[in-house]
Protein backbone atom coordinates (compact mmCIF):
# COMPACT_ATOMS: atom_id res chain seq x y z
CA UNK A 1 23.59 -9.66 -66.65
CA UNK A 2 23.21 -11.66 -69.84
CA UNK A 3 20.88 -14.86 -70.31
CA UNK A 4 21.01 -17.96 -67.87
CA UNK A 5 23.88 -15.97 -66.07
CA UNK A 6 24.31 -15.54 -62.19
CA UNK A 7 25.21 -12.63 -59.85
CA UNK A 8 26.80 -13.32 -56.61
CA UNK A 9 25.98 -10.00 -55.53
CA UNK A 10 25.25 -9.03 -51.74
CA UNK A 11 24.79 -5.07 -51.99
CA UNK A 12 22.00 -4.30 -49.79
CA UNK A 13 19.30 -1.39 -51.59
CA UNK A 14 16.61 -0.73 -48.78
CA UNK A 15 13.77 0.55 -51.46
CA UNK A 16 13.29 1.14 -55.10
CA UNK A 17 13.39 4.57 -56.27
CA UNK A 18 10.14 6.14 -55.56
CA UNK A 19 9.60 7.49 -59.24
CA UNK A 20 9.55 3.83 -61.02
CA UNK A 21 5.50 2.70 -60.44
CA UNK A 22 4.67 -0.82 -60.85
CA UNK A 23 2.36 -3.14 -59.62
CA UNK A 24 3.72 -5.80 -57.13
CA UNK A 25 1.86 -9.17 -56.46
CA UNK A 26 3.31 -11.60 -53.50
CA UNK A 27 2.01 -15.54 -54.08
CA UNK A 28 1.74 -16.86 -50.60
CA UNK A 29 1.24 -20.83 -51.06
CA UNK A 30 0.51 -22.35 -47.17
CA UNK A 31 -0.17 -25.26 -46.12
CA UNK A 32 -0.96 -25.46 -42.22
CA UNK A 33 1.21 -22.47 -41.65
CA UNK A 34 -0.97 -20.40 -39.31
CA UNK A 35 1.60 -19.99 -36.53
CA UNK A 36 3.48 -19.00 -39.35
CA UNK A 37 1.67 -16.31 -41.66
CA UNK A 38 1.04 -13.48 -39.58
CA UNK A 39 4.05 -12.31 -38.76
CA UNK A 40 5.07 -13.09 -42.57
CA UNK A 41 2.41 -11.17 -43.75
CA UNK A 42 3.04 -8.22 -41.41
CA UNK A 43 6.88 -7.98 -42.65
CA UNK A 44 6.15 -8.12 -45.99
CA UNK A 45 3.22 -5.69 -45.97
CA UNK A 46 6.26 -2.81 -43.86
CA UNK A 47 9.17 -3.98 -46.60
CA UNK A 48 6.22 -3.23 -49.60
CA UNK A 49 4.70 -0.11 -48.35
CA UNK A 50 8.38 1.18 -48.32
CA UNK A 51 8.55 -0.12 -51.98
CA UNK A 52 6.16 2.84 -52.61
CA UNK A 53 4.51 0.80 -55.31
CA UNK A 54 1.06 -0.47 -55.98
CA UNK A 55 1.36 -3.53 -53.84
CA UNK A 56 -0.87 -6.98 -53.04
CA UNK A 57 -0.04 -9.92 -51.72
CA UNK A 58 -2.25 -13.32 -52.03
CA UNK A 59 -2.16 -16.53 -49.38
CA UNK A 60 -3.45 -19.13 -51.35
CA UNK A 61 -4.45 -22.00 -48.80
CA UNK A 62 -3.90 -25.03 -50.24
CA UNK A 63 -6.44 -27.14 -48.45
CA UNK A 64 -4.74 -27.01 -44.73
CA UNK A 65 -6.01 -28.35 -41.66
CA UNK A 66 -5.37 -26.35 -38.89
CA UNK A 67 -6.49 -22.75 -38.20
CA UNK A 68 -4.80 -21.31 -41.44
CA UNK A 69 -8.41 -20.71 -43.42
CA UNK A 70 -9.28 -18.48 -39.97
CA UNK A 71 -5.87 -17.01 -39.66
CA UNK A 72 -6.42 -15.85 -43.61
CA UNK A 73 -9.20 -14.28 -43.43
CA UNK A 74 -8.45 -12.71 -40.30
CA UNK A 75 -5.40 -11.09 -42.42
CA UNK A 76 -7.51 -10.04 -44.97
CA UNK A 77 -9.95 -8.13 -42.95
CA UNK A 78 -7.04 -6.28 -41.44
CA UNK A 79 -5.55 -4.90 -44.33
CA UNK A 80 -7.03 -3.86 -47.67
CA UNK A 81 -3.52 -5.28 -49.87
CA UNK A 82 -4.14 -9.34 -49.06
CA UNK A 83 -5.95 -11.14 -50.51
CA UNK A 84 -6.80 -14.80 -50.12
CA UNK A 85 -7.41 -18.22 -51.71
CA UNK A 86 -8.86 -21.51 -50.28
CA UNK A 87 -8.51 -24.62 -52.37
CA UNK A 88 -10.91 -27.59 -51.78
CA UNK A 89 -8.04 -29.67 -50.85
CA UNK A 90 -4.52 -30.08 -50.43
CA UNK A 91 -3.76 -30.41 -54.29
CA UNK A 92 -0.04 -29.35 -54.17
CA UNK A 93 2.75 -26.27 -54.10
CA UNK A 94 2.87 -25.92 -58.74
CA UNK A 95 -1.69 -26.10 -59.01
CA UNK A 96 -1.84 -23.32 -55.76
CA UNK A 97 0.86 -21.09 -57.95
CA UNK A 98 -0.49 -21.82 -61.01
CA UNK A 99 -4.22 -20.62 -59.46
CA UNK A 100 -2.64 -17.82 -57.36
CA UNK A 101 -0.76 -16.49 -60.98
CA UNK A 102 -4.29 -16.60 -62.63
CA UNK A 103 -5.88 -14.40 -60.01
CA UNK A 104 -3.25 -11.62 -60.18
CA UNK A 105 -2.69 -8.30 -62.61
CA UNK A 106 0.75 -7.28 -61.97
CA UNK A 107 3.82 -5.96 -63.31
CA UNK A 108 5.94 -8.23 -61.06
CA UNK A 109 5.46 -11.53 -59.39
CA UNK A 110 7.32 -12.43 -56.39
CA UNK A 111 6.94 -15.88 -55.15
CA UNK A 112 7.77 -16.71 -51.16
CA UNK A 113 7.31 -20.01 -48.88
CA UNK A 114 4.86 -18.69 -46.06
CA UNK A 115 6.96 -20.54 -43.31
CA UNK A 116 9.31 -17.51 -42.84
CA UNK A 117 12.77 -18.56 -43.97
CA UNK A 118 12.64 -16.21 -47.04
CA UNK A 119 13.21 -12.66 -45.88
CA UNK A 120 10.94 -10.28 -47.40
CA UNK A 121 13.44 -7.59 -46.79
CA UNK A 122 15.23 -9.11 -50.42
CA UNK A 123 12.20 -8.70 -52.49
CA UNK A 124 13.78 -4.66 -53.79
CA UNK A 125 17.43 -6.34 -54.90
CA UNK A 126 15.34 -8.80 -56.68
CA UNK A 127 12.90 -6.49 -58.15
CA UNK A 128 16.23 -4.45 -59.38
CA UNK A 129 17.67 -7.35 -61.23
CA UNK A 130 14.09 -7.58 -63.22
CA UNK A 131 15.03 -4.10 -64.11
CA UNK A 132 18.86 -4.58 -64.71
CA UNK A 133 17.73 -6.79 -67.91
CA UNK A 134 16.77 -10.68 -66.00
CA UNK A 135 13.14 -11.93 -67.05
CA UNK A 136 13.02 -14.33 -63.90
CA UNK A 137 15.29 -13.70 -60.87
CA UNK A 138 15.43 -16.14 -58.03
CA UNK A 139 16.96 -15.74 -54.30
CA UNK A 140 19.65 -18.53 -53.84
CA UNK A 141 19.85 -19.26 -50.28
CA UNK A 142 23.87 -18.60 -49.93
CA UNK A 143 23.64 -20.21 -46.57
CA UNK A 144 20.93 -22.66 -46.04
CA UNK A 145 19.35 -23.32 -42.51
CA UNK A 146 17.88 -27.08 -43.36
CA UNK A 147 19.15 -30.21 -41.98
CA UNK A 148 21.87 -32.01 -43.20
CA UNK A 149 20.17 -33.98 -45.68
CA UNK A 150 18.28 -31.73 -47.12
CA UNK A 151 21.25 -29.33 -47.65
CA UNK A 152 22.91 -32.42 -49.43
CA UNK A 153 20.48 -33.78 -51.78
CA UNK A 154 19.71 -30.51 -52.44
CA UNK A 155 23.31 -29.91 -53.99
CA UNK A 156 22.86 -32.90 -55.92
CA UNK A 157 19.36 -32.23 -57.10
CA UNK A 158 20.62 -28.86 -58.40
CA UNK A 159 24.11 -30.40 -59.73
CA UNK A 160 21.82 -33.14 -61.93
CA UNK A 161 19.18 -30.27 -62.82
CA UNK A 162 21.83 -28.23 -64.70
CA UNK A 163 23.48 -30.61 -66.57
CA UNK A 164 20.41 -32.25 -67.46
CA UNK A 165 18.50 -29.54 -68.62
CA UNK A 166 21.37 -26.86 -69.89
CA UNK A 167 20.37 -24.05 -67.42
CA UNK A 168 22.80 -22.83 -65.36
CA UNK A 169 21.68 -22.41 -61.63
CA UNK A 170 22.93 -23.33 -58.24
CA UNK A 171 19.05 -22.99 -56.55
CA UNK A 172 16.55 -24.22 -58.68
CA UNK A 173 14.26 -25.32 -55.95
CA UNK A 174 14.42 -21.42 -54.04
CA UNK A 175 11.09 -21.27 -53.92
CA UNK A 176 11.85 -17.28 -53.62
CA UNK A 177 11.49 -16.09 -56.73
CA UNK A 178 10.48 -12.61 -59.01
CA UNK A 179 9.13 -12.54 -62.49
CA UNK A 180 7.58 -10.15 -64.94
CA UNK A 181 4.06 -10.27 -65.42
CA UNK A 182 5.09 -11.91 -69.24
CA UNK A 183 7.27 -14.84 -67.65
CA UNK A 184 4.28 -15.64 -64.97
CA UNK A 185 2.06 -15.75 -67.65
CA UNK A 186 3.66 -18.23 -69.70
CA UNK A 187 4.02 -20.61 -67.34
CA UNK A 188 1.94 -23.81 -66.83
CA UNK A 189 2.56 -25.38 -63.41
CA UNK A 190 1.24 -28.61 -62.21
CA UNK A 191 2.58 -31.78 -60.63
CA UNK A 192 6.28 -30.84 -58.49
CA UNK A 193 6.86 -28.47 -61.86
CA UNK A 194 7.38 -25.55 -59.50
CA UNK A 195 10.89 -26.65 -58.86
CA UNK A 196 11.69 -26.26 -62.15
CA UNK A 197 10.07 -23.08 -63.45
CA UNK A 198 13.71 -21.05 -64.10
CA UNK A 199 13.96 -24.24 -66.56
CA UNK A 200 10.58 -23.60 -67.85
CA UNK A 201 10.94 -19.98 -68.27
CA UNK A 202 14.90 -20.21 -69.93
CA UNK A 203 13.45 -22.77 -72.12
CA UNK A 204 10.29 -20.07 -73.13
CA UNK A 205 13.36 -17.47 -74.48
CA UNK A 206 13.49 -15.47 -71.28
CA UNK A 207 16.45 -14.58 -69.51
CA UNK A 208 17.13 -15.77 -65.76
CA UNK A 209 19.50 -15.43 -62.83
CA UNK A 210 20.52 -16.30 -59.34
CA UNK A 211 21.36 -13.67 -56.64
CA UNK A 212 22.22 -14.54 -53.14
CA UNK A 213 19.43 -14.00 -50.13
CA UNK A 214 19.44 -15.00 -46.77
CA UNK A 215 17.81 -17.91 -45.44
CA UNK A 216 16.42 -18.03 -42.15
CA UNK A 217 15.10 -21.11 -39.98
CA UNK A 218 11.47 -21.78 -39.78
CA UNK A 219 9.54 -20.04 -37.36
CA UNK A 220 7.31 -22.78 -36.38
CA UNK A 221 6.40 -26.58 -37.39
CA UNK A 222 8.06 -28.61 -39.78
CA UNK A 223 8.68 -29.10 -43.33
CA UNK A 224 5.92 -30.24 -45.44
CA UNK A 225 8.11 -32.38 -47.57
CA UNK A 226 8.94 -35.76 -46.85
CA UNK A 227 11.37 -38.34 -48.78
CA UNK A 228 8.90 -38.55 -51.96
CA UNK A 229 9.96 -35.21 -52.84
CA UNK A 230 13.15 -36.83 -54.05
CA UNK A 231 11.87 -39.50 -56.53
CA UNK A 232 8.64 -37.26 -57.88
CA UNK A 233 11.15 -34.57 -58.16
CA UNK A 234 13.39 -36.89 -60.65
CA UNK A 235 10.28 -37.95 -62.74
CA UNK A 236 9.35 -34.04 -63.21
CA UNK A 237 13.14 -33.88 -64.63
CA UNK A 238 12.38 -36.28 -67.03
CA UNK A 239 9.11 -34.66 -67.88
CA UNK A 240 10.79 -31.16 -68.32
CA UNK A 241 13.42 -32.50 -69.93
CA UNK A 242 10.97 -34.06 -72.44
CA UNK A 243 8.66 -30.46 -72.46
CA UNK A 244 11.82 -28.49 -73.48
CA UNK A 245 13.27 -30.33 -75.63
CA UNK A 246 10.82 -32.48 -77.48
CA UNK A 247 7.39 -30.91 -76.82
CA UNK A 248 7.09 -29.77 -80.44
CA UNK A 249 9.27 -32.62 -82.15
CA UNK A 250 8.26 -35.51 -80.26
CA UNK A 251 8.87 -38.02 -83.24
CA UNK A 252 13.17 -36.78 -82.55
CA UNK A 253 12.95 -38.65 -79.47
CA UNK A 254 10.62 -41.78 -80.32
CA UNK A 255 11.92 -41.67 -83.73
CA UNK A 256 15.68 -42.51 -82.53
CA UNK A 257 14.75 -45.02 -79.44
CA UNK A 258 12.54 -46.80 -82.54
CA UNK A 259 15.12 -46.97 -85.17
CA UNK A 260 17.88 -48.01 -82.52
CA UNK A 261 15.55 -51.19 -81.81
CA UNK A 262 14.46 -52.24 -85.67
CA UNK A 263 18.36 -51.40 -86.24
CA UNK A 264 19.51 -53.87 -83.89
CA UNK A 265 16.21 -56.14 -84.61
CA UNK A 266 17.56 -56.67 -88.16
CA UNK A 267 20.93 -57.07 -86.93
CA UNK A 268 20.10 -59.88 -84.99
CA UNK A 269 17.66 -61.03 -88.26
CA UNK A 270 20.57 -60.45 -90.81
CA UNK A 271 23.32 -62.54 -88.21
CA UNK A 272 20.47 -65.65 -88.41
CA UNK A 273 20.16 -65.84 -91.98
CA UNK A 274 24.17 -65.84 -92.73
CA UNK A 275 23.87 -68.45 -90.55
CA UNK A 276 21.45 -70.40 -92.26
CA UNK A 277 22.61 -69.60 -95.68
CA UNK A 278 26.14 -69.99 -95.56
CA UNK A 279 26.39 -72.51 -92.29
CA UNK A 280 23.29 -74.29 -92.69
CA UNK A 281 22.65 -74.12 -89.23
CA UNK A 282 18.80 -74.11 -87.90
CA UNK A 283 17.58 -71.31 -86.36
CA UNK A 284 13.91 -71.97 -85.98
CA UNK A 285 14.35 -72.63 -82.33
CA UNK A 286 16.70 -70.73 -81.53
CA UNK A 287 16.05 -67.52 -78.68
CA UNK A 288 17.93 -64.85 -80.84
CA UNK A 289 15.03 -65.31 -83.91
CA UNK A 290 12.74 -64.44 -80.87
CA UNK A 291 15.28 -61.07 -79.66
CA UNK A 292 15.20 -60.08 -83.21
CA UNK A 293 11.99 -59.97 -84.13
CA UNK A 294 10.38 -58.89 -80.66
CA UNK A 295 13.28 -55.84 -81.51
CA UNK A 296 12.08 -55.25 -84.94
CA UNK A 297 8.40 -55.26 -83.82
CA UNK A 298 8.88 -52.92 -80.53
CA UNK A 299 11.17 -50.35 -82.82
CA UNK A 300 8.16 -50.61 -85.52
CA UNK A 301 5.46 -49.42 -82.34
CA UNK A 302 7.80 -46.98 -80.55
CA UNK A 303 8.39 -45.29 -84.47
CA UNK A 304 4.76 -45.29 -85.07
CA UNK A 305 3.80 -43.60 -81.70
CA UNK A 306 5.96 -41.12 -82.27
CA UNK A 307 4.19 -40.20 -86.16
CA UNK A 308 0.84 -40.22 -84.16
CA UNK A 309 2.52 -37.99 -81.41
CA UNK A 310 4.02 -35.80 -84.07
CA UNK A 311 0.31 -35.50 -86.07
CA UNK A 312 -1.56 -34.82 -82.62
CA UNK A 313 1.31 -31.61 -82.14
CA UNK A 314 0.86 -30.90 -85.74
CA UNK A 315 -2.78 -30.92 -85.65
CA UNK A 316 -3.50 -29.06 -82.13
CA UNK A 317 -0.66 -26.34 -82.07
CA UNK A 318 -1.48 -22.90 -83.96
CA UNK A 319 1.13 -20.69 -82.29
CA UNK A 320 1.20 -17.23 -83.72
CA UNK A 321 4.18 -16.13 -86.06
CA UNK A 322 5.16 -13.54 -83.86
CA UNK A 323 5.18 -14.95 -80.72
CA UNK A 324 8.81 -15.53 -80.38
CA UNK A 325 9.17 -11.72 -81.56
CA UNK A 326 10.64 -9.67 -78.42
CA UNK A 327 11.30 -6.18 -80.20
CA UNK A 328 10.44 -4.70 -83.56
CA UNK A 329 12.17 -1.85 -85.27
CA UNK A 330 11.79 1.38 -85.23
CA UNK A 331 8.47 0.67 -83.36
CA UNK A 332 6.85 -1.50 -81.54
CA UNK A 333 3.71 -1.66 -83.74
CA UNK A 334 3.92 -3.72 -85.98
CA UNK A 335 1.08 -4.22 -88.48
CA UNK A 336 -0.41 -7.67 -88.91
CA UNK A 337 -2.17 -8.67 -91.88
């Protein structure tokens, strides 16, 4: 597999091999899913003990409201590999990652939906692309068992996400997902941002693919997400868009809108005097002296906030030399000064 690419695979490898150790850590985000969790929990706890690795898997309760704080504990006293998290409130899928990734030491982070349509039974093909050469691998649902409309926005929220952002990907929003320990740890997840973390983490220099999973319908209840999804999940676009591309430069971005205002501003400004030179015309009352100048004025702002944004980046990033640096040769330790 090479960088950004995709592997339409369907082999089926029951375990890993016994003789590669590495630490496994399952993010369990729930909210009100305690119909839901224990039989989640008790089929990934079989499909990990057969991974024959050093295993744990962490429900992070994001704030429910039904018997899911109960039902978590209960889990936890009954086996020694969960863990669990209660947040004060319901703050969101991307903060309960973002806390459940800060609790964890592991070599590989898996992350699952706790209402049972991911299939636990995956997690070893995915955990063999990480070791085939991906960074980030996530389990495209090949056939999805959603309604209608969510299957169809869904195709066009993906469709608008690749061409928007560069990344190739057919399932951004899987929320089934593995990751080394170095991808998890660069990412910063808040907001709906969780939908976008293959962007986040292609973006960071890692490399990231698809493979197909199975999809199954809920056990119980209903989907958490309603119709805002849609529009919050277009503004986080934007933002990542933004992050990606402009996070470190941001005077590229208000630097051009700015100079394509004053530009046209002085335009207008330069079409007014010819007209009062040459023509003799008056243009003291006339609406395009207003246009131009209002142009020339908001270009002058919009180029200015982006020297302040650009001084505030200077001033508060001190990224190390060699963070970009993957591999050194002939060793690995390399001496710093």
């Amino acid at each position: 597999m090479i960088e950004g690419s995709s592997t339409d695979t369907k082999e089926r490898s029951p375990s890993l091999s016994p003789d590669v150790a590495r630490r496994v850590a399952v993010l369990l985000p729930a909210y009100n899913e305690a119909e839901n969790l224990p039989a989640v929990v008790a089929e990934l706890v079989g499909v990990l003990q057969d991974v024959a690795c050093d295993y744990e898997i962490v429900v992070i309760d994001d704030g429910s409201t039904d018997g899911t704080r109960a039902v978590v504990a209960e889990l936890c006293a009954q086996s020694p590999n969960v863990r669990g998290m209660r947040l004060r409130r319901n703050v969101g899928k991307s903060p309960a990652l973002a806390a459940g990734i800060e609790s964890v030491t592991a070599d590989v982070v898996v992350l699952m939906d706790a209402d049972g349509q991911d299939q636990p039974s995956e997690i070893p093909r995915m955990i063999e692309a990480l070791d085939g050469g991906l960074d980030l691998v996530t389990g495209r649902r090949a056939e999805r068992n959603d309604r209608f409309v969510k299957r169809t926005t869904s195709i066009l929220y993906n469709g608008v996400t690749a061409r928007v952002s560069g990344v190739p990907g057919r399932d951004f929003n899987s929320g089934f997902k593995a990751m080394t320990a170095e991808v998890a740890s660069s990412l910063e997840l808040y907001g709906e941002l969780h939908r976008y973390i293959p962007v986040l983490a292609f973006w960071n220099g890692y490399r990231v693919g698809e493979i197909d999973v199975e999809h199954r319908p809920r056990l119980h209840g209903q989907s958490k997400f309603g119709a805002a999804r849609f529009w919050r999940g277009f503004l986080d676009l934007v933002t990542v868009r933004f992050l990606t591309s402009y996070a470190n430069r941001p005077l590229h971005l208000f630097g051009a809108i700015g100079t394509v205002f004053s530009v046209a501003g002085s335009a207008v400004l330069l079409w007014l005097l010819v007209e009062q030179q040459v023509y003799g015309k008056g243009i003291g009352s006339r609406p395009a002296l207003i246009a131009g100048m209002l142009l020339v004025i908001v270009g002058v702002q919009i180029l200015s906030l982006g020297l302040i944004a650009q001084l505030l980046v200077h001033l508060a990033v001190r990224r190390d030399p060699l963070a970009w640096v993957e591999q050194v040769w002939p060793d690995s330790s390399h001496p710093r000064r």
